[in-house]
PDB file of N, CA and C in Angstrom:
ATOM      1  N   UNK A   1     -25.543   0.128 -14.105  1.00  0.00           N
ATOM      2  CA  UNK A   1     -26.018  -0.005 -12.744  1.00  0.00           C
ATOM      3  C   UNK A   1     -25.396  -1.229 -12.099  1.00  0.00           C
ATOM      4  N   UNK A   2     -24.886  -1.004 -10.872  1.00  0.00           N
ATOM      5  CA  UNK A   2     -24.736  -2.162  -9.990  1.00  0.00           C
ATOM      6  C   UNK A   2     -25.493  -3.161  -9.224  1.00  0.00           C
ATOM      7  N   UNK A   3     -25.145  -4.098  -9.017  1.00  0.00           N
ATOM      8  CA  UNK A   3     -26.170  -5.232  -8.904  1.00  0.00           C
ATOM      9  C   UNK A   3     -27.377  -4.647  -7.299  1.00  0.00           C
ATOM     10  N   UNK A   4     -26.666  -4.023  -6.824  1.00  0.00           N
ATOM     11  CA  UNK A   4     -27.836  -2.911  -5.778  1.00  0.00           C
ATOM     12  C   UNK A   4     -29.150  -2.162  -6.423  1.00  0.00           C
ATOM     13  N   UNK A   5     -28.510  -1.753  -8.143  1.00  0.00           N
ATOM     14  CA  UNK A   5     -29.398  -0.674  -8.706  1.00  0.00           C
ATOM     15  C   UNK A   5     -29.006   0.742  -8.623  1.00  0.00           C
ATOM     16  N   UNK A   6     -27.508   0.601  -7.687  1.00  0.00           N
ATOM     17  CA  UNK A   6     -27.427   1.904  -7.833  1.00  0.00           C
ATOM     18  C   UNK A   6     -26.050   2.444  -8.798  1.00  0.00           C
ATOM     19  N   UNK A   7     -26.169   3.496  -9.580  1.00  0.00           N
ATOM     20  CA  UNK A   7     -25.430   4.100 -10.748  1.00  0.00           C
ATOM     21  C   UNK A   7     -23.778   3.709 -10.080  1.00  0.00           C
ATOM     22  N   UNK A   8     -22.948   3.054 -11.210  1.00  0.00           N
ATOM     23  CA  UNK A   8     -21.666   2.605 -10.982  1.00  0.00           C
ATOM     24  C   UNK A   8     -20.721   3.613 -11.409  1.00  0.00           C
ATOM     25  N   UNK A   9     -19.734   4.114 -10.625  1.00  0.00           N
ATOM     26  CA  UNK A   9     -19.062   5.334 -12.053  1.00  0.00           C
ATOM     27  C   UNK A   9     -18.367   4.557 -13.418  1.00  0.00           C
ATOM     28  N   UNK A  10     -18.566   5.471 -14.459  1.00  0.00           N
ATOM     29  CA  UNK A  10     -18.273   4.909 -15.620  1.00  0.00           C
ATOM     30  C   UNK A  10     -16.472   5.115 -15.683  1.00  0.00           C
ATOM     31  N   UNK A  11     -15.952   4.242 -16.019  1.00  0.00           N
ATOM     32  CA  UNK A  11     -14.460   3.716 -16.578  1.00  0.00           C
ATOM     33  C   UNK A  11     -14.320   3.314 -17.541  1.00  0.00           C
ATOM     34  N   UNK A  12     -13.246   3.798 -18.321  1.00  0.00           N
ATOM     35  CA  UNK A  12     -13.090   2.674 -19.375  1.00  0.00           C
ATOM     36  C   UNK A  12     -11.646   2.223 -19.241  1.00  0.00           C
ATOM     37  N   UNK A  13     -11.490   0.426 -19.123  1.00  0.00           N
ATOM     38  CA  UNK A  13     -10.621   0.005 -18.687  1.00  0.00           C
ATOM     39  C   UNK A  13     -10.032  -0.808 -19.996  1.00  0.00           C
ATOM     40  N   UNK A  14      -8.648  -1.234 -20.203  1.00  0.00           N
ATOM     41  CA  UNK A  14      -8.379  -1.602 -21.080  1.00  0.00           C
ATOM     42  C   UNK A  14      -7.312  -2.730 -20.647  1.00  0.00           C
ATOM     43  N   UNK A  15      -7.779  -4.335 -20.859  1.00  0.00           N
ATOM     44  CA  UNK A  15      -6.661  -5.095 -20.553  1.00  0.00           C
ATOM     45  C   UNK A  15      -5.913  -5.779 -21.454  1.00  0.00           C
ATOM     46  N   UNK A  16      -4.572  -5.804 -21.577  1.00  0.00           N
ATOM     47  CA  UNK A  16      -3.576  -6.228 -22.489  1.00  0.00           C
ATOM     48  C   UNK A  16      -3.173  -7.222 -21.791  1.00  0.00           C
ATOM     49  N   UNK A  17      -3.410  -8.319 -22.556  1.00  0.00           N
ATOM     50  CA  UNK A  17      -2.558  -9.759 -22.823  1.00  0.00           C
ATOM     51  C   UNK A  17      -1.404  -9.838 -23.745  1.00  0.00           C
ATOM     52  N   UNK A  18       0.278  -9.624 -23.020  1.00  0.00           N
ATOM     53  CA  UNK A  18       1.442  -9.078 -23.344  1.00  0.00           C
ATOM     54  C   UNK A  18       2.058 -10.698 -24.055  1.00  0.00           C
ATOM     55  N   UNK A  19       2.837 -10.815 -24.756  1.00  0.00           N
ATOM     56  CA  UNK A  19       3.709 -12.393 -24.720  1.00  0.00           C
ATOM     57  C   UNK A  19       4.297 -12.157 -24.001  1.00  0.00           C
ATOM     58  N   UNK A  20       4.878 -13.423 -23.714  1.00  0.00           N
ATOM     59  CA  UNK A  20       5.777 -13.588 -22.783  1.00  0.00           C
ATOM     60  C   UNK A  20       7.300 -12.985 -22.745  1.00  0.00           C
ATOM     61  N   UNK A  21       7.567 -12.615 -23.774  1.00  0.00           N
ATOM     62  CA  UNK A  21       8.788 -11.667 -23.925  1.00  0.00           C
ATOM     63  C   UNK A  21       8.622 -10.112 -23.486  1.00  0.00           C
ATOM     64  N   UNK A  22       7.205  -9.784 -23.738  1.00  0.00           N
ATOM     65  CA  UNK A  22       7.349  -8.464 -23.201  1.00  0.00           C
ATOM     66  C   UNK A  22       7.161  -8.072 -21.504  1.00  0.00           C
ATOM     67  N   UNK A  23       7.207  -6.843 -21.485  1.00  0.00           N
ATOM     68  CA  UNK A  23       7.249  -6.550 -19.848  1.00  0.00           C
ATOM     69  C   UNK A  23       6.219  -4.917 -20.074  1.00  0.00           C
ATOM     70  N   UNK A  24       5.332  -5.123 -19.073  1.00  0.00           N
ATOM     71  CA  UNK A  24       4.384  -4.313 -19.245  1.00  0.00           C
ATOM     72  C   UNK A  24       4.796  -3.247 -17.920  1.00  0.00           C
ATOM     73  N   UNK A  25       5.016  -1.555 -18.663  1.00  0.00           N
ATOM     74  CA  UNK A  25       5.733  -0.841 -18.103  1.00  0.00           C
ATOM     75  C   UNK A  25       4.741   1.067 -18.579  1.00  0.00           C
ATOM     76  N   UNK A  26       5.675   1.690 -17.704  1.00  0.00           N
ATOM     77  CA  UNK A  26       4.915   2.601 -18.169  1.00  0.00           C
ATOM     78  C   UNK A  26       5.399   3.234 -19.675  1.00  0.00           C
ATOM     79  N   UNK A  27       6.384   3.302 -20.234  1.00  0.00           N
ATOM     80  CA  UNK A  27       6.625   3.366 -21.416  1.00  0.00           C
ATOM     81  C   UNK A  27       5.939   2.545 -22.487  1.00  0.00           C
ATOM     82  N   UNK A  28       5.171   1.441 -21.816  1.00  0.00           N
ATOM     83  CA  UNK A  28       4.450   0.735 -22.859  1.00  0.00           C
ATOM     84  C   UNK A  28       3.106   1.341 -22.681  1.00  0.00           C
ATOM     85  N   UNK A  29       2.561   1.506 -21.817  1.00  0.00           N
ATOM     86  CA  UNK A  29       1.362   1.985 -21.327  1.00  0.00           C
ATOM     87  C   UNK A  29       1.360   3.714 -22.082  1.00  0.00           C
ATOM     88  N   UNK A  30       2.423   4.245 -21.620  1.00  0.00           N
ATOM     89  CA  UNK A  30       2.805   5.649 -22.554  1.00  0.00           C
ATOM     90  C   UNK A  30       2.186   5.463 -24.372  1.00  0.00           C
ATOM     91  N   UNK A  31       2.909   4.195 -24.966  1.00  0.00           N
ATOM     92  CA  UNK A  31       3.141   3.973 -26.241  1.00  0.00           C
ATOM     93  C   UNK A  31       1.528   3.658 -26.734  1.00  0.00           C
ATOM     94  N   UNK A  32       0.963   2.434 -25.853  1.00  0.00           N
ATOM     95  CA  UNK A  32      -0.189   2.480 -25.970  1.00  0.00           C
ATOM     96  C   UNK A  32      -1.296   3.223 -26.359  1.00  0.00           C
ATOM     97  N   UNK A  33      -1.240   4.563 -25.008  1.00  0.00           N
ATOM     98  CA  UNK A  33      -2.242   5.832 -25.197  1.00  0.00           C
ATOM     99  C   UNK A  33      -1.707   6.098 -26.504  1.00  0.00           C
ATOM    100  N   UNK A  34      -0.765   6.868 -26.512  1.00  0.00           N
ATOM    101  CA  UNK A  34      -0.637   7.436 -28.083  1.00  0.00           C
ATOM    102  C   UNK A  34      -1.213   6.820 -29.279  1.00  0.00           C
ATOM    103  N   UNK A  35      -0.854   5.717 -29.678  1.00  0.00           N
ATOM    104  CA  UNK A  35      -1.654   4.892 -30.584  1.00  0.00           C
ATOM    105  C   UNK A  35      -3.009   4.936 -30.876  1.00  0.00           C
ATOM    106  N   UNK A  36      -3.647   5.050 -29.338  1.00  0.00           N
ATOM    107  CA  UNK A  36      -5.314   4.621 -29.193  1.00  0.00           C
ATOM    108  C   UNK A  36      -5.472   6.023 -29.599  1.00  0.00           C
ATOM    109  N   UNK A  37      -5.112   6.995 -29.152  1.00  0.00           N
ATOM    110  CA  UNK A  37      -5.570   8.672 -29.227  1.00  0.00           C
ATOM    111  C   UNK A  37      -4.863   9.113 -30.930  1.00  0.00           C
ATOM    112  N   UNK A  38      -3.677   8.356 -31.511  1.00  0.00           N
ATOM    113  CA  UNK A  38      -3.953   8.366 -32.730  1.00  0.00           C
ATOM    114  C   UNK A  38      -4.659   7.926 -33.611  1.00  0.00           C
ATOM    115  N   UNK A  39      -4.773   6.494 -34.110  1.00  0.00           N
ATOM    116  CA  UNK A  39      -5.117   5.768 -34.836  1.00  0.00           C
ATOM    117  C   UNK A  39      -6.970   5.503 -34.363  1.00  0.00           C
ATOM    118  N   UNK A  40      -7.553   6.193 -33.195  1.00  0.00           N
ATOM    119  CA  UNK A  40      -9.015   5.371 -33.060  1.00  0.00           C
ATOM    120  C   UNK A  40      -9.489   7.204 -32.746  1.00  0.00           C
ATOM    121  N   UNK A  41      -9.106   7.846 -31.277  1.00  0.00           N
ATOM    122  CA  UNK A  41      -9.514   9.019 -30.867  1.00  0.00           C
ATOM    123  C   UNK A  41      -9.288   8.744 -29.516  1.00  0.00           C
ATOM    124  N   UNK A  42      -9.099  10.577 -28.840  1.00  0.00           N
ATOM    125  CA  UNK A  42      -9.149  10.706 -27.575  1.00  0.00           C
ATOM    126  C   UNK A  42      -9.773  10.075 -26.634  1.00  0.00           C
ATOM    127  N   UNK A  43     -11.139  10.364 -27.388  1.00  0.00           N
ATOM    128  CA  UNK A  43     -12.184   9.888 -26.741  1.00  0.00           C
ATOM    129  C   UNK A  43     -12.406   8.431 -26.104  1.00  0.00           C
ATOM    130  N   UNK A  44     -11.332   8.020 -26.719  1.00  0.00           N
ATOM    131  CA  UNK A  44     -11.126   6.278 -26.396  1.00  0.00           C
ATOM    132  C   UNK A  44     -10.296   6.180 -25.511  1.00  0.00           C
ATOM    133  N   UNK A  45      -9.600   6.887 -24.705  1.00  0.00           N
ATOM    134  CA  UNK A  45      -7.997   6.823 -23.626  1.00  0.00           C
ATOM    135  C   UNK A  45      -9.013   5.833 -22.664  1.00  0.00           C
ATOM    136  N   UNK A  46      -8.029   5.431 -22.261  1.00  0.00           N
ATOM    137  CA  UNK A  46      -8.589   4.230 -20.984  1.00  0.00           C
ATOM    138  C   UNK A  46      -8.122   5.508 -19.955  1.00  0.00           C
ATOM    139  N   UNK A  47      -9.132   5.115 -19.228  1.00  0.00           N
ATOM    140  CA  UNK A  47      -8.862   5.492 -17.476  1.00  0.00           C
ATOM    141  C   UNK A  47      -7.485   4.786 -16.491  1.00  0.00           C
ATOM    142  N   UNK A  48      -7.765   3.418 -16.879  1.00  0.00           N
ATOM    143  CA  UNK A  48      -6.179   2.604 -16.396  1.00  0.00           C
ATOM    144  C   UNK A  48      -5.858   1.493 -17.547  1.00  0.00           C
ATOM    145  N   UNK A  49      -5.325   0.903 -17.498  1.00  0.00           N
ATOM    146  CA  UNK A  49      -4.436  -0.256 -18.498  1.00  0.00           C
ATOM    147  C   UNK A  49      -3.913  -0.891 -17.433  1.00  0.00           C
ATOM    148  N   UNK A  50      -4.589  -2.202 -17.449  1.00  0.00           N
ATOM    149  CA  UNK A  50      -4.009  -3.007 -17.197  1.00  0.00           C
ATOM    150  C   UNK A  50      -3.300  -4.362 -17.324  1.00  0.00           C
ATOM    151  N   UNK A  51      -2.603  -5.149 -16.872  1.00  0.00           N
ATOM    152  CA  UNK A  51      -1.736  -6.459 -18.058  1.00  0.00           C
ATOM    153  C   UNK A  51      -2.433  -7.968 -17.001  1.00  0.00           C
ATOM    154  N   UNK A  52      -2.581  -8.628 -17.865  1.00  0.00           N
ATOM    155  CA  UNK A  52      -3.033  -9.666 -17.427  1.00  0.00           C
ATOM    156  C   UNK A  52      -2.614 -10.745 -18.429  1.00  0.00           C
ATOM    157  N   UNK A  53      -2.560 -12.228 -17.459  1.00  0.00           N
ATOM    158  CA  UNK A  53      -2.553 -13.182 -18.404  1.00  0.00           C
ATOM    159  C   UNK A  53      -3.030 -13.328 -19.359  1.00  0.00           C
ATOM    160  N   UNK A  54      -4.052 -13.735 -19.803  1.00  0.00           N
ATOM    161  CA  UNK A  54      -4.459 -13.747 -20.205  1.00  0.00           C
ATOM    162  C   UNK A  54      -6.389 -13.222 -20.751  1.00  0.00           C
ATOM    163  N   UNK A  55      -7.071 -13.218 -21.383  1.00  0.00           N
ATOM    164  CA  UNK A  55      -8.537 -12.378 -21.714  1.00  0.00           C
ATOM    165  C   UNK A  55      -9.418 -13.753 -21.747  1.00  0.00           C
ATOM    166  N   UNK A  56     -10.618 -13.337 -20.973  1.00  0.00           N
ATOM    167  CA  UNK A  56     -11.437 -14.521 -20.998  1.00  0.00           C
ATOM    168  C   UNK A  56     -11.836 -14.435 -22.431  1.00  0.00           C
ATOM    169  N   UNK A  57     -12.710 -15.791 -22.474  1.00  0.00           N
ATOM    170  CA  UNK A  57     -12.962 -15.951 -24.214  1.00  0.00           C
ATOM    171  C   UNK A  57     -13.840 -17.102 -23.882  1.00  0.00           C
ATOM    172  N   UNK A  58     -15.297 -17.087 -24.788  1.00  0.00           N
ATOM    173  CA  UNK A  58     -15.834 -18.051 -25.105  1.00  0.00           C
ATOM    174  C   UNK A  58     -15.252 -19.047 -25.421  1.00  0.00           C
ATOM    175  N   UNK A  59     -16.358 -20.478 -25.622  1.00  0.00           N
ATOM    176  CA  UNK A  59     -15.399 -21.548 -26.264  1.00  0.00           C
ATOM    177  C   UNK A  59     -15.211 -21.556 -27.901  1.00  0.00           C
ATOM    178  N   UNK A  60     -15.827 -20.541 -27.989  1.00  0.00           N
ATOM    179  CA  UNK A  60     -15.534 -20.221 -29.466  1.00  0.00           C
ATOM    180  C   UNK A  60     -14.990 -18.974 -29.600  1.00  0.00           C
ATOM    181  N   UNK A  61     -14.042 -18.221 -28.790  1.00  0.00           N
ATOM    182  CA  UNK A  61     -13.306 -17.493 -28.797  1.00  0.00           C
ATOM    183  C   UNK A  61     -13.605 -16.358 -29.066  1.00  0.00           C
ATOM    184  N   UNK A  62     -14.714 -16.044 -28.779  1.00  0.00           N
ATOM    185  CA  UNK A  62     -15.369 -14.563 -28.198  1.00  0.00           C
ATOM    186  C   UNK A  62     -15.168 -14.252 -26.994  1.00  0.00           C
ATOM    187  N   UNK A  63     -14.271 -12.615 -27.128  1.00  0.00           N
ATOM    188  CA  UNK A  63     -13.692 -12.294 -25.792  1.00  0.00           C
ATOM    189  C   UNK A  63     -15.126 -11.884 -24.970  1.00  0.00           C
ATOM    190  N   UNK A  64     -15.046 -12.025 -23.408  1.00  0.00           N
ATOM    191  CA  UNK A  64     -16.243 -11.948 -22.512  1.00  0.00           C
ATOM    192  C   UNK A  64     -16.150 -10.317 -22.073  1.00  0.00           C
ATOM    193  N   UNK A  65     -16.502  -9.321 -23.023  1.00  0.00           N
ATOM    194  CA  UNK A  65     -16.213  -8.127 -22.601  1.00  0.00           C
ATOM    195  C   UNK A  65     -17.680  -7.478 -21.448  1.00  0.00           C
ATOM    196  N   UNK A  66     -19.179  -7.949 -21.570  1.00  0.00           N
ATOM    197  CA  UNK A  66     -19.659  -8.139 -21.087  1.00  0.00           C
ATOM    198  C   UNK A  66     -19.910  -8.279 -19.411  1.00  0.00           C
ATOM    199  N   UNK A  67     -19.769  -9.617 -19.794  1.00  0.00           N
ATOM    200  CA  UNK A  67     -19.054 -10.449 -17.897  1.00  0.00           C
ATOM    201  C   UNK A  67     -18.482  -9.691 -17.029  1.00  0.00           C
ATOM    202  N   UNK A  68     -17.109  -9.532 -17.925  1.00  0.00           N
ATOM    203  CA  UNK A  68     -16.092  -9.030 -17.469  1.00  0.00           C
ATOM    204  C   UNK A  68     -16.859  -7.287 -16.660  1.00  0.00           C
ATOM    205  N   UNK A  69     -17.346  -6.811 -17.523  1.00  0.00           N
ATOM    206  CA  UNK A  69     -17.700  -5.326 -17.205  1.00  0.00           C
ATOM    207  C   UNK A  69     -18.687  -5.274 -15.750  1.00  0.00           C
ATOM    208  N   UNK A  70     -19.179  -6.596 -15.749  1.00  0.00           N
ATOM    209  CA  UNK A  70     -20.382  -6.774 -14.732  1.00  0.00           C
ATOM    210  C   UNK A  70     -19.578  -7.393 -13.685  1.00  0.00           C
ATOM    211  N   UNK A  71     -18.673  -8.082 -13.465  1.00  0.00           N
ATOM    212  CA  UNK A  71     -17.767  -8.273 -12.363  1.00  0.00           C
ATOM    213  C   UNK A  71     -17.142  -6.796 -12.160  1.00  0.00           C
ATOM    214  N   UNK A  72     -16.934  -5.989 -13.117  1.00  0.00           N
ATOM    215  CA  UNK A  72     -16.216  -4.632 -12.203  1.00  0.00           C
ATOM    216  C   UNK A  72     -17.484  -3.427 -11.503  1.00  0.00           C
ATOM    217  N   UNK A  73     -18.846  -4.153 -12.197  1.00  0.00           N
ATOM    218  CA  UNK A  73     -19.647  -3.561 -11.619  1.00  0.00           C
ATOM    219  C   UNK A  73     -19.858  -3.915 -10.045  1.00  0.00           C
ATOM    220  N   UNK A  74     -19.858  -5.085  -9.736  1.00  0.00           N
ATOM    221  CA  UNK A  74     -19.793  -5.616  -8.483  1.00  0.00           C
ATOM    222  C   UNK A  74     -20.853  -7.134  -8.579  1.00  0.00           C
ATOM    223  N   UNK A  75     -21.197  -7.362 -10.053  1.00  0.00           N
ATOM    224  CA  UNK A  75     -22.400  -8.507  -9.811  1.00  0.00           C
ATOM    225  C   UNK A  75     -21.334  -9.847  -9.463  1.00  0.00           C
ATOM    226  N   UNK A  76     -22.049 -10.709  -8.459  1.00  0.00           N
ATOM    227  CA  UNK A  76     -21.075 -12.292  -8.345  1.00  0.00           C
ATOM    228  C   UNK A  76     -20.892 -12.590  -9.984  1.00  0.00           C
ATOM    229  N   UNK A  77     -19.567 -13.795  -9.375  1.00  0.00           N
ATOM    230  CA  UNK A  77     -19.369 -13.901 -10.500  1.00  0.00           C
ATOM    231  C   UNK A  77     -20.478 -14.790 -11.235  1.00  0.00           C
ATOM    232  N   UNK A  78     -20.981 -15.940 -10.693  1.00  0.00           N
ATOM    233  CA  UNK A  78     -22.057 -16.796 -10.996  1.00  0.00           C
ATOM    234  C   UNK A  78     -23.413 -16.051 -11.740  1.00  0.00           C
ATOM    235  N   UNK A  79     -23.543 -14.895 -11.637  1.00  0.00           N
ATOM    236  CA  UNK A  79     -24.245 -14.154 -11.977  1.00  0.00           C
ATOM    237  C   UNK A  79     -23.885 -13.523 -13.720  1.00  0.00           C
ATOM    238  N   UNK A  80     -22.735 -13.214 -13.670  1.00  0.00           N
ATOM    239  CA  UNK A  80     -21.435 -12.868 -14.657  1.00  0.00           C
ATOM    240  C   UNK A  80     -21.603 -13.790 -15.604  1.00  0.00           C
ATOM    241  N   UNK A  81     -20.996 -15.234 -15.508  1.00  0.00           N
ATOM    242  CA  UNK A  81     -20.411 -15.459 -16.455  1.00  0.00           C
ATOM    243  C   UNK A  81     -20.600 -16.996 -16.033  1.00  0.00           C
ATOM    244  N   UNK A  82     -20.761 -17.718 -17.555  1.00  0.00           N
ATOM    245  CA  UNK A  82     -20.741 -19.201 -17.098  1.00  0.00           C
ATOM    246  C   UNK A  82     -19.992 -20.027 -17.274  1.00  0.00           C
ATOM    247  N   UNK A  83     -18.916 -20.723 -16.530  1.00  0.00           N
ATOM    248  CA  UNK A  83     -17.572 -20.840 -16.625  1.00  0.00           C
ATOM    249  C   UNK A  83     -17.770 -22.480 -17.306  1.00  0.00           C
ATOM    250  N   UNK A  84     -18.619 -22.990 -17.482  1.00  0.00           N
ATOM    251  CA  UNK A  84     -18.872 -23.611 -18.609  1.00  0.00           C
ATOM    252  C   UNK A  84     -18.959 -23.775 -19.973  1.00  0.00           C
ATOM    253  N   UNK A  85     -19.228 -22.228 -19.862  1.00  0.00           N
ATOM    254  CA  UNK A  85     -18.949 -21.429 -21.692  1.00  0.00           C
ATOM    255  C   UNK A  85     -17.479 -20.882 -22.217  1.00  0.00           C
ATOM    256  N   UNK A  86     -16.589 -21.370 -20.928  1.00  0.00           N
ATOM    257  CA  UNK A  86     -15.168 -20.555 -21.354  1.00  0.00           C
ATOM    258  C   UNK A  86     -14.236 -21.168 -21.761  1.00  0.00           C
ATOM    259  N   UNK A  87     -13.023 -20.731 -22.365  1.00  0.00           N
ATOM    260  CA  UNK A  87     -12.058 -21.880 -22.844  1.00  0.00           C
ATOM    261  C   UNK A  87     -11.345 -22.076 -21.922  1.00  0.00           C
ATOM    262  N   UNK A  88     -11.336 -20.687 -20.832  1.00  0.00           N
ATOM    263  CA  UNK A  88     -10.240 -20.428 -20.423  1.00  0.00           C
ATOM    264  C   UNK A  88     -10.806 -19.705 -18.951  1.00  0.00           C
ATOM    265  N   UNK A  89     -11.733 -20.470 -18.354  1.00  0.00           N
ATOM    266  CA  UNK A  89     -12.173 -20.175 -17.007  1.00  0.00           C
ATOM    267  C   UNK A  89     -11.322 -19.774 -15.971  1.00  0.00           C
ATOM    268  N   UNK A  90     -10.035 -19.878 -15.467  1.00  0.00           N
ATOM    269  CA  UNK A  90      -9.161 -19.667 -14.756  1.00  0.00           C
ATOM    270  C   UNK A  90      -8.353 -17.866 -14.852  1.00  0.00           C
ATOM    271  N   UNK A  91      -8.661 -17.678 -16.049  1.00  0.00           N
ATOM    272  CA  UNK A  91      -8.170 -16.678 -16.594  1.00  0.00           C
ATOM    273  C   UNK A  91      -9.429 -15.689 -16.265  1.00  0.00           C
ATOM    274  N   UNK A  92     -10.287 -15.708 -15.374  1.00  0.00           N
ATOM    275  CA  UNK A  92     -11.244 -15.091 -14.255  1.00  0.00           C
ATOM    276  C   UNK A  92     -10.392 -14.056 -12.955  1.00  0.00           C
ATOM    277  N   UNK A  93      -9.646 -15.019 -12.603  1.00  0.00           N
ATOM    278  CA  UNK A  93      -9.096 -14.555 -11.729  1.00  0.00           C
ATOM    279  C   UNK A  93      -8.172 -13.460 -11.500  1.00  0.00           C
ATOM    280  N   UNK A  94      -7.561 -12.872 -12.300  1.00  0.00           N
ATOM    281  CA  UNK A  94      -6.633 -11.685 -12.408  1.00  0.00           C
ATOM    282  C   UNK A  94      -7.790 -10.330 -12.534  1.00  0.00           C
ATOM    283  N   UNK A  95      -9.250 -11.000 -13.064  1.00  0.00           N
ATOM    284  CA  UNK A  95     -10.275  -9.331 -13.226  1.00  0.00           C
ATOM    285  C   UNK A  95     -10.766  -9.359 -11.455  1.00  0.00           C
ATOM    286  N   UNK A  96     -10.983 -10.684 -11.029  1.00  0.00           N
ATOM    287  CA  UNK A  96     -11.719 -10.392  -9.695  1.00  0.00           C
ATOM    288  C   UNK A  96     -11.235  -9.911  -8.835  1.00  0.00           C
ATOM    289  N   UNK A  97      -9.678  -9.522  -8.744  1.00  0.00           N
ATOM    290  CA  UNK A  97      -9.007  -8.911  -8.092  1.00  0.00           C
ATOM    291  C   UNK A  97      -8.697  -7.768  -8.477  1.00  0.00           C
ATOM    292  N   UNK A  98      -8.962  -7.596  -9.811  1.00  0.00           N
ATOM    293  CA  UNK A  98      -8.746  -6.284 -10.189  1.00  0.00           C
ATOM    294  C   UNK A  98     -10.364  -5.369  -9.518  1.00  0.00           C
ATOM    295  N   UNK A  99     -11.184  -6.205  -9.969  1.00  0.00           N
ATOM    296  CA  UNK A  99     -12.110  -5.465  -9.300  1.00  0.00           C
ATOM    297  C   UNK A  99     -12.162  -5.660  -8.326  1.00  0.00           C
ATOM    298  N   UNK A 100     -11.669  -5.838  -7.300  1.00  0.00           N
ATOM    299  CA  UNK A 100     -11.563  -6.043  -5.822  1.00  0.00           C
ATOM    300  C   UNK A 100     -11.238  -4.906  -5.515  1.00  0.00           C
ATOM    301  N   UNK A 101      -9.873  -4.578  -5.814  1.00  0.00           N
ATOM    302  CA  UNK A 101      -8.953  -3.440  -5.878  1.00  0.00           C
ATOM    303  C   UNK A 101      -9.565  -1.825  -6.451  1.00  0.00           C
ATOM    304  N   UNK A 102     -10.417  -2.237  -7.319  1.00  0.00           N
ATOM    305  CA  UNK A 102     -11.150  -1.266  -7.942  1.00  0.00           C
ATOM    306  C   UNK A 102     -12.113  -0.556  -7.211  1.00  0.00           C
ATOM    307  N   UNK A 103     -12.945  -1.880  -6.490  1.00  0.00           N
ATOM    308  CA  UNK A 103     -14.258  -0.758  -5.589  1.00  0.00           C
ATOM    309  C   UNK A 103     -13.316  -0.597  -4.324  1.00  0.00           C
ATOM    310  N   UNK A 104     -12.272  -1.223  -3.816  1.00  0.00           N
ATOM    311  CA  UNK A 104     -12.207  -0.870  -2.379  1.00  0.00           C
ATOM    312  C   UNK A 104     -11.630   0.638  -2.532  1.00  0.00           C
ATOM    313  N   UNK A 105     -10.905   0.665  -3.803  1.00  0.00           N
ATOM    314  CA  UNK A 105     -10.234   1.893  -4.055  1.00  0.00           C
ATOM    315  C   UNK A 105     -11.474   2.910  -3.958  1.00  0.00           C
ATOM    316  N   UNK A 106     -12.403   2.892  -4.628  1.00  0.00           N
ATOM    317  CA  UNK A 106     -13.585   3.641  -4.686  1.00  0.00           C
ATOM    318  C   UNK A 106     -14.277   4.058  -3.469  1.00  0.00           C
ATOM    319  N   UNK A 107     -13.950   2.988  -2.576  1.00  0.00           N
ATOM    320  CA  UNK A 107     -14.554   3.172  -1.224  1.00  0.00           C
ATOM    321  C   UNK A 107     -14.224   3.927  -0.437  1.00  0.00           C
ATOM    322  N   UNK A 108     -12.467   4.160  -0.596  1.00  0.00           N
ATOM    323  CA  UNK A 108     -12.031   5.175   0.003  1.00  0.00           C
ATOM    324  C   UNK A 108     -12.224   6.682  -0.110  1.00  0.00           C
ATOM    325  N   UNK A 109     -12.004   6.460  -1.526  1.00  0.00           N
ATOM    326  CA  UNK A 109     -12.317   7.805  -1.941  1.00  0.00           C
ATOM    327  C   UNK A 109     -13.945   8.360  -1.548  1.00  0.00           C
ATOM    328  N   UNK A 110     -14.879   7.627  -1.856  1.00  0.00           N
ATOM    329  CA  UNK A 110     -16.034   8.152  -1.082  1.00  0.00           C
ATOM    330  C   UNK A 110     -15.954   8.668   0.123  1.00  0.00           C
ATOM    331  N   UNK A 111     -15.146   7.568   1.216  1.00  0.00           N
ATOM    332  CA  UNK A 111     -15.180   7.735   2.594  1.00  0.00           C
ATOM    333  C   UNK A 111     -14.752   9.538   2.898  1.00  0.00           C
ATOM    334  N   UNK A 112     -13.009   9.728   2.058  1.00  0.00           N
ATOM    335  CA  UNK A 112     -12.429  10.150   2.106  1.00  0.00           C
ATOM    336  C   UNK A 112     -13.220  11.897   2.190  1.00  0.00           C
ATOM    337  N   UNK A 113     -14.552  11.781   0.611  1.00  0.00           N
ATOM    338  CA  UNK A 113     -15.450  12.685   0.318  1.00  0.00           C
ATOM    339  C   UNK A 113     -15.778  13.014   1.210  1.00  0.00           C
ATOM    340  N   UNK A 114     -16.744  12.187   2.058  1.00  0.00           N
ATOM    341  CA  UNK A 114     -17.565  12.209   2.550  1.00  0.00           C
ATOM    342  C   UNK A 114     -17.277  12.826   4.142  1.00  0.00           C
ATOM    343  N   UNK A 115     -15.847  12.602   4.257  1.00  0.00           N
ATOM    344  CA  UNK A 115     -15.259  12.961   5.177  1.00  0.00           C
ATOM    345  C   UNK A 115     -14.736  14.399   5.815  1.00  0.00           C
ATOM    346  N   UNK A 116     -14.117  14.832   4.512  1.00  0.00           N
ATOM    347  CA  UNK A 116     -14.363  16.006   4.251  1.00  0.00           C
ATOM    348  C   UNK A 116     -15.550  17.316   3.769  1.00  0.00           C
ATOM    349  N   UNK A 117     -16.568  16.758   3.819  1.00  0.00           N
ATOM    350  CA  UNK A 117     -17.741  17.652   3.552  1.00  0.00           C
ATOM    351  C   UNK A 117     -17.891  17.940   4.793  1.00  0.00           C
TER     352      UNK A 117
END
């Protein structure tokens, strides 16, 4: 649920923190799925993949998968996550835009629905 209360659609998103030598492409993203749909199951394909600097992480280096999920729900971030607990607080910023990008995208498509009915 979103911080309104009302039902969020479900995604499953998957972000890769690449080194710096690689280049995140659709042949990698290709290589990726296969792997996940071999080695784990279908049932696991991400909806999108996306590359980012880096993955938030506690200060004891527990990734914030949590937080993270509740910023794409739409909750503030202050609400999210306490950037006091992170190693790597800055590394915030590549999801809040992703979820930026995420509901406005969503928005359209509602509009778009809604438009057409």
């Amino acid at each position: 649920l979103g911080p309104d209360g009302r039902e969020t659609p479900g995604k499953l998103l998957l972000f890769v923190a690449l080194r710096a030598s690689a280049t995140f492409d659709d042949v990698l993203a290709k290589k990726i799925r296969e792997r996940i749909k071999i080695e784990l199951s279908p049932r696991y394909l991400p909806d999108a993949i996306y590359a980012v600097p880096e993955i938030p992480q506690t200060l004891n280096g527990k990734k914030l998968e949590v937080p993270v999920k509740r910023i794409f729900q739409g909750y503030e971030l202050s609400k999210s996550v306490s950037r006091e607990a992170m190693s790597n607080p800055d590394s915030l910023k590549p999801f809040l835009e992703l979820a930026e990008t995420e509901r406005a995208a969503l928005s359209s498509r509602c509009a778009s629905t809604s438009q057409a009915s």
